[in-house]
N, C-alpha and C. Protein backbone atom coordinates (compact mmCIF):
# COMPACT_ATOMS: atom_id res chain seq x y z
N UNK A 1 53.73 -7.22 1.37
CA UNK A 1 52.85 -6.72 0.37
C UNK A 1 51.64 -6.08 1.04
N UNK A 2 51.30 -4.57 0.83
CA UNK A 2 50.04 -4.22 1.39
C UNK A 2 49.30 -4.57 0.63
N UNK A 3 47.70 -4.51 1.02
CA UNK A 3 46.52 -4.82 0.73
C UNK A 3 45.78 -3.80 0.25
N UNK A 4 45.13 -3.44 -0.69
CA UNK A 4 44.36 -2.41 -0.76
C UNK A 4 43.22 -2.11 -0.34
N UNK A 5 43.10 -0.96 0.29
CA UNK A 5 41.92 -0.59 1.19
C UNK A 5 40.57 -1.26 0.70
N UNK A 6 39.34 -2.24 1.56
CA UNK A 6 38.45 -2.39 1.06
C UNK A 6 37.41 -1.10 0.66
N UNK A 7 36.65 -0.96 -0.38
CA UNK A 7 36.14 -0.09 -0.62
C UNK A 7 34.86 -0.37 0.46
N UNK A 8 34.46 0.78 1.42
CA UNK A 8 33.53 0.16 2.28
C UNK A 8 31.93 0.42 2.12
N UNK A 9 31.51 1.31 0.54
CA UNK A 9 30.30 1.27 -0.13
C UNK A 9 30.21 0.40 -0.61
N UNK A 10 31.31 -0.44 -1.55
CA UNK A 10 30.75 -1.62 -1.93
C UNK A 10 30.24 -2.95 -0.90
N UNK A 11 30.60 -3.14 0.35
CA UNK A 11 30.68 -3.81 1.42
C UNK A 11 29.58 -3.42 1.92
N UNK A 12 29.12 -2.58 2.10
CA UNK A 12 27.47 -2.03 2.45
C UNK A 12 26.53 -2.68 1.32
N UNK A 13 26.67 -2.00 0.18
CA UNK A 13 25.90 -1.89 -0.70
C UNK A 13 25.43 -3.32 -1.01
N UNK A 14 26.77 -4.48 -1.35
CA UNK A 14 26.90 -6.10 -1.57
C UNK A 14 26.17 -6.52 -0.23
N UNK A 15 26.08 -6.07 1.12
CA UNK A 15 25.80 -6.55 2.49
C UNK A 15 24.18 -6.33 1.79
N UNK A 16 23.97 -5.03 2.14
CA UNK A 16 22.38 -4.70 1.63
C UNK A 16 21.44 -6.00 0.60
N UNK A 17 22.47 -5.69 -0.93
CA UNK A 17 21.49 -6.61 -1.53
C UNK A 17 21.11 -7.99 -1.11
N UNK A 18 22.18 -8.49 -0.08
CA UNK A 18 22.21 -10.16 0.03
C UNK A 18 20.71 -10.12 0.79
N UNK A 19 20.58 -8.90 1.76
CA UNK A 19 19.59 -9.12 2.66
C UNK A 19 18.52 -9.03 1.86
N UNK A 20 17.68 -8.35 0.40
CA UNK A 20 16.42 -8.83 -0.47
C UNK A 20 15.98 -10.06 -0.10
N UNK A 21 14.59 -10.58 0.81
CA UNK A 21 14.53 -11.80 0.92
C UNK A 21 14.25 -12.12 -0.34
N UNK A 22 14.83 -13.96 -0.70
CA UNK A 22 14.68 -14.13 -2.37
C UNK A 22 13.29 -15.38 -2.02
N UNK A 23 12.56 -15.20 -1.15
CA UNK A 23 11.45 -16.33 -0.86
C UNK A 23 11.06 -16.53 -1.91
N UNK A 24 10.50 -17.55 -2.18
CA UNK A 24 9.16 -17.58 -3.68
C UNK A 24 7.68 -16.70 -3.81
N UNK A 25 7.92 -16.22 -4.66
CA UNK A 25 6.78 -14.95 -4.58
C UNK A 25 5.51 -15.05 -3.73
N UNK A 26 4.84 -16.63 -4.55
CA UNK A 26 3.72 -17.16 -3.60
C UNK A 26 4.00 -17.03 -1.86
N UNK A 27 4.85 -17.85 -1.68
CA UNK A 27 4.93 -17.71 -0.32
C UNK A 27 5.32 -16.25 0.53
N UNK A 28 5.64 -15.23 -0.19
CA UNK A 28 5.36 -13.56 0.30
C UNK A 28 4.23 -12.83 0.27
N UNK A 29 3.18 -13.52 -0.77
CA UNK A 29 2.25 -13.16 -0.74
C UNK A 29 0.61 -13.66 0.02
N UNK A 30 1.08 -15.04 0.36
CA UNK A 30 0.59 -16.02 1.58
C UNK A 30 0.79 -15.49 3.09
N UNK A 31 2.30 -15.19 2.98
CA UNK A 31 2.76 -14.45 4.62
C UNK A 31 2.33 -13.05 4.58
N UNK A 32 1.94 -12.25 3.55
CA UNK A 32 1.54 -10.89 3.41
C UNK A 32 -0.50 -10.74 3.88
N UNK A 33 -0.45 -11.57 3.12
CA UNK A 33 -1.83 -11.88 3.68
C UNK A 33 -2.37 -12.37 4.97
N UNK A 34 -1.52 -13.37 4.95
CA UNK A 34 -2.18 -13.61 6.60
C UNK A 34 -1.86 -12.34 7.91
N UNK A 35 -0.85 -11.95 7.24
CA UNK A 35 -0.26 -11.28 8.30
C UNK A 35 -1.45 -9.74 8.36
N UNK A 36 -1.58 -9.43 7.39
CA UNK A 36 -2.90 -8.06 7.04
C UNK A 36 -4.09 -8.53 7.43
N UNK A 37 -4.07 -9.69 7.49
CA UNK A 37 -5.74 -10.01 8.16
C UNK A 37 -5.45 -10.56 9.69
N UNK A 38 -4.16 -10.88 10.05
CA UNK A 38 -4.02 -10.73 11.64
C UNK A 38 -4.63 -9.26 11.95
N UNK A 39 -3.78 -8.35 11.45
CA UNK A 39 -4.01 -6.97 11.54
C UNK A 39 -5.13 -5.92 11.49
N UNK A 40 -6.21 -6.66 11.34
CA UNK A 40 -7.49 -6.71 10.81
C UNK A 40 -8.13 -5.88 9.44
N UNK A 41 -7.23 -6.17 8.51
CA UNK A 41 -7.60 -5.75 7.15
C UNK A 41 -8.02 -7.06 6.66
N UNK A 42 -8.88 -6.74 5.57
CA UNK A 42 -8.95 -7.62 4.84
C UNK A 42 -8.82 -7.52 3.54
N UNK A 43 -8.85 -8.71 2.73
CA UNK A 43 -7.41 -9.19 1.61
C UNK A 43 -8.16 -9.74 0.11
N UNK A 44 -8.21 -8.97 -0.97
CA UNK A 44 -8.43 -10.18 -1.72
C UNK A 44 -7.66 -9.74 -3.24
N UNK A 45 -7.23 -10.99 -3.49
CA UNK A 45 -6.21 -11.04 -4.51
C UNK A 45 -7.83 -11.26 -5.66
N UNK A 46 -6.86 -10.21 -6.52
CA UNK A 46 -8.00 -10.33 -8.31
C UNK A 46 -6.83 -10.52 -9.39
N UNK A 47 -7.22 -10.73 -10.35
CA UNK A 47 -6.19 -10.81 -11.48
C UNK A 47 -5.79 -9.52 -11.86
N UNK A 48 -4.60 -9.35 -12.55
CA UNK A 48 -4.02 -7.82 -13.03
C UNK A 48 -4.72 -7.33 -14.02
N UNK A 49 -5.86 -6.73 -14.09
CA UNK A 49 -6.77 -6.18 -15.23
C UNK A 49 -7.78 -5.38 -14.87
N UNK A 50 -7.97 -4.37 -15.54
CA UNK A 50 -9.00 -2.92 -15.19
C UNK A 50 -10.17 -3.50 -14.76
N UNK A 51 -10.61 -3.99 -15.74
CA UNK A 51 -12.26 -4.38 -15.62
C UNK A 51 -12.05 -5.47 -13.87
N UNK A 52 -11.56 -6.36 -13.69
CA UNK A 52 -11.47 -7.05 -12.67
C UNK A 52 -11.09 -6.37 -11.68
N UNK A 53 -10.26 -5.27 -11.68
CA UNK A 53 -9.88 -4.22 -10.76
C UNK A 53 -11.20 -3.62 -10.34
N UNK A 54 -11.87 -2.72 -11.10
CA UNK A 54 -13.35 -2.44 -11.10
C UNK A 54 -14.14 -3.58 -10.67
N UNK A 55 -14.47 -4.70 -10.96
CA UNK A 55 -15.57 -5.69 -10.25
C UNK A 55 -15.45 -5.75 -9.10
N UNK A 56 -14.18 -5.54 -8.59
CA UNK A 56 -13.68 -6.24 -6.82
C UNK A 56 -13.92 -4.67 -6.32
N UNK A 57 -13.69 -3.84 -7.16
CA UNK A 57 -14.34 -2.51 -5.96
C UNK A 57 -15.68 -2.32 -5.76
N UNK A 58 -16.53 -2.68 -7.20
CA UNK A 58 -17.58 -2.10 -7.06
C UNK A 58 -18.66 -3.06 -6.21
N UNK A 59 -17.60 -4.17 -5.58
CA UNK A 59 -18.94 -5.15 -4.45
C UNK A 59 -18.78 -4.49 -3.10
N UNK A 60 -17.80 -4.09 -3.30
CA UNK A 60 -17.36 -3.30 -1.60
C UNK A 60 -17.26 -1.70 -1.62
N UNK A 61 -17.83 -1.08 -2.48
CA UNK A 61 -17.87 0.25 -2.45
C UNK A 61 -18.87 0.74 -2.61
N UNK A 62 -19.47 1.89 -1.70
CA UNK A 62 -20.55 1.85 -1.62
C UNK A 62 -20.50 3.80 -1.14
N UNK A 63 -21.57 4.54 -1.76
CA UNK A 63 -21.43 5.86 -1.42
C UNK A 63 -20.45 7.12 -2.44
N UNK A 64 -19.80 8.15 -1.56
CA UNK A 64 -19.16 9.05 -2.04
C UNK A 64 -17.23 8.13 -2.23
N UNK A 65 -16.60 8.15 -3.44
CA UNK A 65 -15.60 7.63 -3.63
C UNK A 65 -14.63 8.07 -4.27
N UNK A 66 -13.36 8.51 -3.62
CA UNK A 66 -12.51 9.27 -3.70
C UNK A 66 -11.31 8.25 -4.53
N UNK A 67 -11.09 8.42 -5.31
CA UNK A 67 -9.94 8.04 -6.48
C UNK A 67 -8.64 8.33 -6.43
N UNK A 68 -7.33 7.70 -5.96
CA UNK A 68 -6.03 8.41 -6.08
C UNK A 68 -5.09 8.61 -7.81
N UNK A 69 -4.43 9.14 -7.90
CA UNK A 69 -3.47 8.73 -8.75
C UNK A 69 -2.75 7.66 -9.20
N UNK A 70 -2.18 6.87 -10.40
CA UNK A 70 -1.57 5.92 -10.28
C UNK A 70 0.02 6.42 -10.35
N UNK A 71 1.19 5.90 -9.70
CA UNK A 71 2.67 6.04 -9.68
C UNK A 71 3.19 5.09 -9.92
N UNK A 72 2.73 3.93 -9.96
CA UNK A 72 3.65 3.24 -10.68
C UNK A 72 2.49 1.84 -11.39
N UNK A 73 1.55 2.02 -11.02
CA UNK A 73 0.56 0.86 -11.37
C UNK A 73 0.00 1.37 -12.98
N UNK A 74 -0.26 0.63 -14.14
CA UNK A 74 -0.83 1.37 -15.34
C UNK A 74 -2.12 2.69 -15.03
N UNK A 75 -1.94 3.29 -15.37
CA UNK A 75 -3.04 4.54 -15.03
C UNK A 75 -4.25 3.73 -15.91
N UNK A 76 -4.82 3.01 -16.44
CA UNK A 76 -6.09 2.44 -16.92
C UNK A 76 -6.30 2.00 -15.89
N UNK A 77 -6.13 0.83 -15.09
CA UNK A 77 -6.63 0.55 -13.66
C UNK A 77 -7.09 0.80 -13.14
N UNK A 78 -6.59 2.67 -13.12
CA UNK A 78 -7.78 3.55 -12.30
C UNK A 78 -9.11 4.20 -12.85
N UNK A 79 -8.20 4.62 -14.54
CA UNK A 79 -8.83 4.94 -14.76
C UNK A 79 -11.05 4.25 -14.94
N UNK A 80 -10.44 2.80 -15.00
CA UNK A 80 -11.83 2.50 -14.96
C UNK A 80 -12.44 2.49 -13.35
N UNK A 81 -11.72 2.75 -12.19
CA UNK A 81 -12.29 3.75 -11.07
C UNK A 81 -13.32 4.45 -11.38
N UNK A 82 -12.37 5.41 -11.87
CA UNK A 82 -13.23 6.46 -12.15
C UNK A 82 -13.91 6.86 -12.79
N UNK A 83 -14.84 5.74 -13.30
CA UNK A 83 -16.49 5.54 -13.91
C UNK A 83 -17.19 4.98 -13.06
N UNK A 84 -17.21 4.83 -11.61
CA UNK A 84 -18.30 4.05 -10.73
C UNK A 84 -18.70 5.37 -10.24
N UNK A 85 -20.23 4.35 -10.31
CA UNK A 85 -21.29 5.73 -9.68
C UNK A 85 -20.23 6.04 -8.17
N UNK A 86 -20.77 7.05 -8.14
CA UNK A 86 -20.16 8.01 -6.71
C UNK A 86 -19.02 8.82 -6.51
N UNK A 87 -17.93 8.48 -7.74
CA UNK A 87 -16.90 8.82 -7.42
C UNK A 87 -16.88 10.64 -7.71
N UNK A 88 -16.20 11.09 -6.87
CA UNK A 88 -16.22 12.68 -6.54
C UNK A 88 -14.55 13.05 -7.41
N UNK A 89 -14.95 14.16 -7.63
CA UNK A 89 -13.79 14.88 -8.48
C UNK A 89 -12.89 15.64 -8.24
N UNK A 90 -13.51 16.36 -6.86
CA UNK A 90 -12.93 17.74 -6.11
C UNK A 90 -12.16 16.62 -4.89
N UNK A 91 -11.27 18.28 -4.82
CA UNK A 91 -10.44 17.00 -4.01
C UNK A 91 -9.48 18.20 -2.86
N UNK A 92 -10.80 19.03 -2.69
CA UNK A 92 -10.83 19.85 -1.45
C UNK A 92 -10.46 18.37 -0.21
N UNK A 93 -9.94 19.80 1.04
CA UNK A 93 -10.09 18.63 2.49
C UNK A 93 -12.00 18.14 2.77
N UNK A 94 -12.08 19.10 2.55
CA UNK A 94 -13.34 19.06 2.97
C UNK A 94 -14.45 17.84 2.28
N UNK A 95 -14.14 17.84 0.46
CA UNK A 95 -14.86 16.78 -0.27
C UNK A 95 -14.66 15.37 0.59
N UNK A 96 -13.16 15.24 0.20
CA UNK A 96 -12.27 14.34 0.77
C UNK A 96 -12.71 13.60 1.95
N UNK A 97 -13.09 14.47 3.08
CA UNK A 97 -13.52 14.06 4.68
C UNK A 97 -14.97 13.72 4.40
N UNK A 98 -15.51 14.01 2.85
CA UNK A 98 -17.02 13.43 3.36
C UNK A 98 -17.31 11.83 2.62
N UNK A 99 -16.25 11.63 2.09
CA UNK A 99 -15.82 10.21 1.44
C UNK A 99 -15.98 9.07 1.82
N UNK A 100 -16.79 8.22 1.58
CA UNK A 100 -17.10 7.25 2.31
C UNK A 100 -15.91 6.10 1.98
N UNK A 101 -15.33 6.11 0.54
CA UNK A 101 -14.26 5.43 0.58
C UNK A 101 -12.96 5.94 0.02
N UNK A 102 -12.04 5.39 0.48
CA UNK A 102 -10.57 6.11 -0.50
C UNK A 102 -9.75 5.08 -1.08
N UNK A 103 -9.23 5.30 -2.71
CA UNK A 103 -8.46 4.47 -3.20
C UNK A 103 -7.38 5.10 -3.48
N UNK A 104 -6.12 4.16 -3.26
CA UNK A 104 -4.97 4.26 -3.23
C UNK A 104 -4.42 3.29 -3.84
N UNK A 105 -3.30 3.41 -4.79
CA UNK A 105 -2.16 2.96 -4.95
C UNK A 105 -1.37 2.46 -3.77
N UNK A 106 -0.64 1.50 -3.57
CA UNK A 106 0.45 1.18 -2.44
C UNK A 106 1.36 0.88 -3.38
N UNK A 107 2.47 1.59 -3.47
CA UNK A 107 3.51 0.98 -3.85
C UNK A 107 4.29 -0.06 -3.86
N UNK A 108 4.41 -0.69 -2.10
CA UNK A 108 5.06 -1.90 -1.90
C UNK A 108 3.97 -2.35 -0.96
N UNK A 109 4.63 -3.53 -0.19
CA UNK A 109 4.06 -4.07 0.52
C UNK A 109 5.03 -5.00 1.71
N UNK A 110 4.53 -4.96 2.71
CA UNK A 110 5.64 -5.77 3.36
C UNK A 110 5.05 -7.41 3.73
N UNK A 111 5.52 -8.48 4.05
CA UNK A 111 4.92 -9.04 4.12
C UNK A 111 4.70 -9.75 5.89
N UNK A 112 6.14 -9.90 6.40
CA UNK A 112 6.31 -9.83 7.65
C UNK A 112 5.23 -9.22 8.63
N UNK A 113 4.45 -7.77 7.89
CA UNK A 113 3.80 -7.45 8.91
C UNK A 113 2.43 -7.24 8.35
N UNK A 114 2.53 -7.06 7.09
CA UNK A 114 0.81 -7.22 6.67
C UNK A 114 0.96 -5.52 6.25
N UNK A 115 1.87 -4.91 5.90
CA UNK A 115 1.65 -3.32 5.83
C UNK A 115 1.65 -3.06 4.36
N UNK A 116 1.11 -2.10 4.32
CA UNK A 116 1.01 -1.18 2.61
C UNK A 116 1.45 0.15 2.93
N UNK A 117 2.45 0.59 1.97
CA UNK A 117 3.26 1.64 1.66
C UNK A 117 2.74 1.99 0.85
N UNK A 118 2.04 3.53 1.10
CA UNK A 118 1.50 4.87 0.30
C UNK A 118 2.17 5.88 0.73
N UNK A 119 2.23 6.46 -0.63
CA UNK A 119 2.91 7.53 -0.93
C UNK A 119 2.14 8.59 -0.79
N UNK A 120 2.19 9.26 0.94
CA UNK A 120 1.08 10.33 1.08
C UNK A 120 1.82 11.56 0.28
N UNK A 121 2.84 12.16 -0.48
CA UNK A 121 2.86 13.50 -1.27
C UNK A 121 2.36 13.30 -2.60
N UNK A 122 1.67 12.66 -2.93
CA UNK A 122 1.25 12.51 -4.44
C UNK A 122 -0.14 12.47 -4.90
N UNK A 123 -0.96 13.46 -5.50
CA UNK A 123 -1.69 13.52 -6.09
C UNK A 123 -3.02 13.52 -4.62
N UNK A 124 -2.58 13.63 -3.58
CA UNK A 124 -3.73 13.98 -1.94
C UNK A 124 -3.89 12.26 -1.86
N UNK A 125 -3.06 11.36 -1.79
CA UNK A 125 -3.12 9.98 -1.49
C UNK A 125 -3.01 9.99 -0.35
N UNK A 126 -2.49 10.96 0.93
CA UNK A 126 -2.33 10.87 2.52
C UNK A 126 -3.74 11.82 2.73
N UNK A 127 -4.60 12.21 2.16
CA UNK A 127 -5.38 12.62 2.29
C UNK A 127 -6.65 11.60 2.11
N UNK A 128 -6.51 10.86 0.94
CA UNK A 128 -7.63 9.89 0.14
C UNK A 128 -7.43 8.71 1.39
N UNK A 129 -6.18 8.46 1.81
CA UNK A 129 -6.16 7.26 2.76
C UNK A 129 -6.64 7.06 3.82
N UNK A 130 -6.71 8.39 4.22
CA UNK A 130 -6.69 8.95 5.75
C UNK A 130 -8.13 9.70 6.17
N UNK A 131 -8.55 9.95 5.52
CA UNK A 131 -9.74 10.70 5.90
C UNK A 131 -11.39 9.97 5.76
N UNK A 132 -10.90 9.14 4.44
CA UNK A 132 -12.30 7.78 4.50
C UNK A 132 -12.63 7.08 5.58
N UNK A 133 -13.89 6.75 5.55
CA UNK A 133 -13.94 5.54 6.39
C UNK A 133 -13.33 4.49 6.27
N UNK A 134 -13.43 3.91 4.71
CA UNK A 134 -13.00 2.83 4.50
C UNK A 134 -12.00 3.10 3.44
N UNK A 135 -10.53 2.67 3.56
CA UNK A 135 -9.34 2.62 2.48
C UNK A 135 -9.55 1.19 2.31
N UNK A 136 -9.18 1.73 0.50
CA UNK A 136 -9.07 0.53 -0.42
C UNK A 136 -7.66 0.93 -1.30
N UNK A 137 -6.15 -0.37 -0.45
CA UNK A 137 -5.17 -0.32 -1.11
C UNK A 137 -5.31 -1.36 -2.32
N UNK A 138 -4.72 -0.75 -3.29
CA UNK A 138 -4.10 -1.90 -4.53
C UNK A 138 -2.93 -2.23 -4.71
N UNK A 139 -2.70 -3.09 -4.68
CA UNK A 139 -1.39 -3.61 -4.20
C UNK A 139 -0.65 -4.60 -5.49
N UNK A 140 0.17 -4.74 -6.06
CA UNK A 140 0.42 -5.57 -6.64
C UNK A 140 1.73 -6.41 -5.99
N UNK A 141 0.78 -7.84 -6.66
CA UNK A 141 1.72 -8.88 -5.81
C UNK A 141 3.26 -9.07 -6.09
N UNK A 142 3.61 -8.23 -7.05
CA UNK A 142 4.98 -8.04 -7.36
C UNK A 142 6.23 -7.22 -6.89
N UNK A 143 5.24 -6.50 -5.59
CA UNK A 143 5.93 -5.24 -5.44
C UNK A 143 5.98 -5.56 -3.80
N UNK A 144 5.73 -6.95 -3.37
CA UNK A 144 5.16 -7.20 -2.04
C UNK A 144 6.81 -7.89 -1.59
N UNK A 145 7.71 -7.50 -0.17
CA UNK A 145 9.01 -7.65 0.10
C UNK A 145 8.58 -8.47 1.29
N UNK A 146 9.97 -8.91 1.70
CA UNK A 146 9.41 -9.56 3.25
C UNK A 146 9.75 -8.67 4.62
N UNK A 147 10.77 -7.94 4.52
CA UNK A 147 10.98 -7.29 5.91
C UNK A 147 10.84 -5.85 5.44
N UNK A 148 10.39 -4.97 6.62
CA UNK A 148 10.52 -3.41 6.10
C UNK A 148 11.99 -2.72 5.76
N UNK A 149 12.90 -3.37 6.42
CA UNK A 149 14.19 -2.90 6.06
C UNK A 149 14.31 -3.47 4.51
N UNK A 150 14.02 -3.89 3.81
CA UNK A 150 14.08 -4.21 2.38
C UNK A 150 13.45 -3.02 1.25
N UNK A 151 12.91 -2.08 1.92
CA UNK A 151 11.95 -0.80 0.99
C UNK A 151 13.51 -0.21 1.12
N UNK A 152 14.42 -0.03 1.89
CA UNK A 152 15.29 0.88 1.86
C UNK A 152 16.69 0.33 0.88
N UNK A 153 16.62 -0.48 0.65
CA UNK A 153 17.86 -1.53 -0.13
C UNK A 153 17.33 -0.51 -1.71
N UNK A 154 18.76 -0.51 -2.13
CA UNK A 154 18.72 0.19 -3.61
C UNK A 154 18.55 -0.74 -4.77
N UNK A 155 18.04 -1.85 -4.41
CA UNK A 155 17.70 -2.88 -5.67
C UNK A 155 16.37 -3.29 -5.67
N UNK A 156 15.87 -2.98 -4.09
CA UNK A 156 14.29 -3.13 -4.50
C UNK A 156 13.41 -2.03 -4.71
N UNK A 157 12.96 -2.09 -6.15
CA UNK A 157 12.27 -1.89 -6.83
C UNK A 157 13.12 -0.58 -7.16
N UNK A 158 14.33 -0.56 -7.51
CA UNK A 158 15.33 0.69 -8.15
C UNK A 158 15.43 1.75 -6.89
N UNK A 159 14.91 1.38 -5.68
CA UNK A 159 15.04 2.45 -4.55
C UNK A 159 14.16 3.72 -4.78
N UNK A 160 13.03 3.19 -5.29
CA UNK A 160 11.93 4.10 -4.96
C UNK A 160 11.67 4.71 -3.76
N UNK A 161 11.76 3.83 -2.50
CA UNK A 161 11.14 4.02 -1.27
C UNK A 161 11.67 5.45 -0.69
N UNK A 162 12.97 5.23 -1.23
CA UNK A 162 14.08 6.45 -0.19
C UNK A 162 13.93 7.88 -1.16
N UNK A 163 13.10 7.70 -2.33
CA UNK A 163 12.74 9.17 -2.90
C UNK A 163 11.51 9.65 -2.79
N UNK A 164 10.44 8.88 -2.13
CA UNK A 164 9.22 8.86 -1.85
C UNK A 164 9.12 9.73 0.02
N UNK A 165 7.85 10.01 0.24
CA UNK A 165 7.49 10.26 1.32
C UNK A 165 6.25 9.38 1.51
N UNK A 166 5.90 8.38 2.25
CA UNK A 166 5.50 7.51 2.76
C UNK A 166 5.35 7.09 3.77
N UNK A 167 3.74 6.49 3.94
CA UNK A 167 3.18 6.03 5.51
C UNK A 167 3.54 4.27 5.00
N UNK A 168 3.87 3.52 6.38
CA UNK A 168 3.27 2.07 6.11
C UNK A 168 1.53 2.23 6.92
N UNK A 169 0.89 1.25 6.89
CA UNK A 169 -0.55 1.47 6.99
C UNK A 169 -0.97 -0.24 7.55
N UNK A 170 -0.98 -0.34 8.70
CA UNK A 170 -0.85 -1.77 8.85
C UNK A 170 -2.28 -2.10 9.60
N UNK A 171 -3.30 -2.37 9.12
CA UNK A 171 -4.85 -2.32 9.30
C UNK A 171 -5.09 -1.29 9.51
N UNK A 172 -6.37 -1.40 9.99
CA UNK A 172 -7.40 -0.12 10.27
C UNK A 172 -7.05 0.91 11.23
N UNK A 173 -7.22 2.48 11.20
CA UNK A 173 -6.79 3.04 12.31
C UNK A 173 -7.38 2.24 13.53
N UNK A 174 -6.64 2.44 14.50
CA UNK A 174 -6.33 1.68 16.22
C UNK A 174 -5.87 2.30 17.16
N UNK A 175 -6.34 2.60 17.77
CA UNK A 175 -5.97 3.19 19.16
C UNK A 175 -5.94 2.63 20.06
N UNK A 176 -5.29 2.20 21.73
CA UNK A 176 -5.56 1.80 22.71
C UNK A 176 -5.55 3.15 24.15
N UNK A 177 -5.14 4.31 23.49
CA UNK A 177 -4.52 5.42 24.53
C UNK A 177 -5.73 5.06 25.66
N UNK A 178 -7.00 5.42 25.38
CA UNK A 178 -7.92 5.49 26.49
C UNK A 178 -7.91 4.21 27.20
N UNK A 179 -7.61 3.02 27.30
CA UNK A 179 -8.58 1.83 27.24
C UNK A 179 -8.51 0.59 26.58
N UNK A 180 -9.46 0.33 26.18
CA UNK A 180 -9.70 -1.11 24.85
C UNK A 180 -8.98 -0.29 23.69
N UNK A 181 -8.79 -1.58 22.74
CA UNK A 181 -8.71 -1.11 21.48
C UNK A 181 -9.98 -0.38 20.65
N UNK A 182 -9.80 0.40 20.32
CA UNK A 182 -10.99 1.11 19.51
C UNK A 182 -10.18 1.57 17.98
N UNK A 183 -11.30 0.88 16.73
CA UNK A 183 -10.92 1.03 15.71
C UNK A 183 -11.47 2.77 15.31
N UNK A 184 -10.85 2.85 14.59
CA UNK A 184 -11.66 3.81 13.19
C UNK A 184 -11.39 5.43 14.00
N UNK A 185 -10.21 5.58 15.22
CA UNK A 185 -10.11 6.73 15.70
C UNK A 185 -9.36 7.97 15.09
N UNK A 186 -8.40 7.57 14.36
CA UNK A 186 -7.63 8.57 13.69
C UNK A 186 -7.75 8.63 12.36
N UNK A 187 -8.27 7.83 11.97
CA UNK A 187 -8.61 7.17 10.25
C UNK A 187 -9.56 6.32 9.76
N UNK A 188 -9.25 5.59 8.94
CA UNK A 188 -10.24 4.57 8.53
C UNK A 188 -10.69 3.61 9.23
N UNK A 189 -12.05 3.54 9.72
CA UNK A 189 -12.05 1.93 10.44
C UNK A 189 -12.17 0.99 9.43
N UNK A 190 -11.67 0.95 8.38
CA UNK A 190 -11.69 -0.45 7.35
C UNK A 190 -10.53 -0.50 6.15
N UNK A 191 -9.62 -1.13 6.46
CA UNK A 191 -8.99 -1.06 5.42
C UNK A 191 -8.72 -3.00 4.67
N UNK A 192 -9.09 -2.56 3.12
CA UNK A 192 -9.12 -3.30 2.23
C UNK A 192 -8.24 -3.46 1.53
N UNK A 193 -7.63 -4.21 1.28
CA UNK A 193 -6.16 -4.76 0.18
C UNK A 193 -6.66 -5.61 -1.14
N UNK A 194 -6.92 -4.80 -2.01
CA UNK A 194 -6.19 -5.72 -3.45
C UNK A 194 -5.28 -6.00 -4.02
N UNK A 195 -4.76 -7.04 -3.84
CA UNK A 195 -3.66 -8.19 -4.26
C UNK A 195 -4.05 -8.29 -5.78
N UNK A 196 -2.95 -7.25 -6.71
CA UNK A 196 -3.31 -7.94 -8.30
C UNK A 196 -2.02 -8.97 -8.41
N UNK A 197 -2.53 -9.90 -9.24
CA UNK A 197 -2.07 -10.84 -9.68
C UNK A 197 -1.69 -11.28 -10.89
């Protein structure tokens, strides 16, 4: 009796999903954290709500403040952003580079390494991230995986990752080329994570 050929997409595809780590949320978002403040970001989880979204920026934001788009987070979130004094509208390179801070959306999050996934083609978010001094990701704790090979699996989060163009962002820009480590050389020397909850 022959056997019929295994189908070898499904054998990938079934291989793939097993690998989703299924940890308990808390504990991805415990290892996500520590691991971003190894990295030297720092971390603070707020509850899932505009106004609380707004309180936790407006203690750490300070100056000219550049606003991204939302893609998958409720667009109110931001929108109450974008009523704090400072925030700029134009969204020239030039505004952009004189920004003292940039907010971003992160789509996912890894937790293994402490990284946030932004989606630099959308709305100048590789621009808003990259050119501040200080980036401020928002992150929701729902969207936070454990290994980076898990953004590419077609069950997490419907396989957004693989239709996106995207940086991971794992603390503050860092350099060692010359020497010591020196922060803040190619990018932000400060990057901030909000953990909604």
């Amino acid at each position: 009796m022959l056997l019929p050929e295994p189908n070898w997409c499904t054998v990938v595809t079934n291989l793939a999903m097993s690998s989703i780590s299924s940890a308990p949320r808390h504990d991805l978002v415990q290892q996500f954290e520590t691991a971003a403040t190894s990295a030297a970001a720092s971390v603070e989880r707020v509850i899932y709500a505009a106004g609380a979204l707004a309180a936790a920026v407006k203690k750490i934001a300070t100056g000219r403040i550049a606003v991204g788009q939302t893609l998958d987070l409720p667009s109110d979130l931001f929108s109450e952003l974008r009523k704090l004094p400072g925030v700029v509208t134009g969204r020239s390179k030039q505004e952009l580079a004189t920004c003292d801070v940039g907010i971003t959306e992160a789509f996912a999050g890894v937790a293994r390494t402490g990284s946030v996934c932004v989606a630099v083609d959308h709305d100048y978010s590789g621009s808003i991230s990259l050119l501040a001094r200080m980036h401020i990701a928002v992150l929701s704790a729902e969207k936070i995986t454990e290994r980076p090979g898990d953004l590419f699996n077609p069950q997490f989060l419907n396989g957004k990752a693989m239709r996106r163009n995207f940086v991971f962002i794992t603390g503050p820009s860092a350099t060692a080329d010359m020497g010591p480590l020196v922060r803040g050389v190619h990018g932000p020397h400060k990057l901030h994570i909000i953990i909604l909850e």
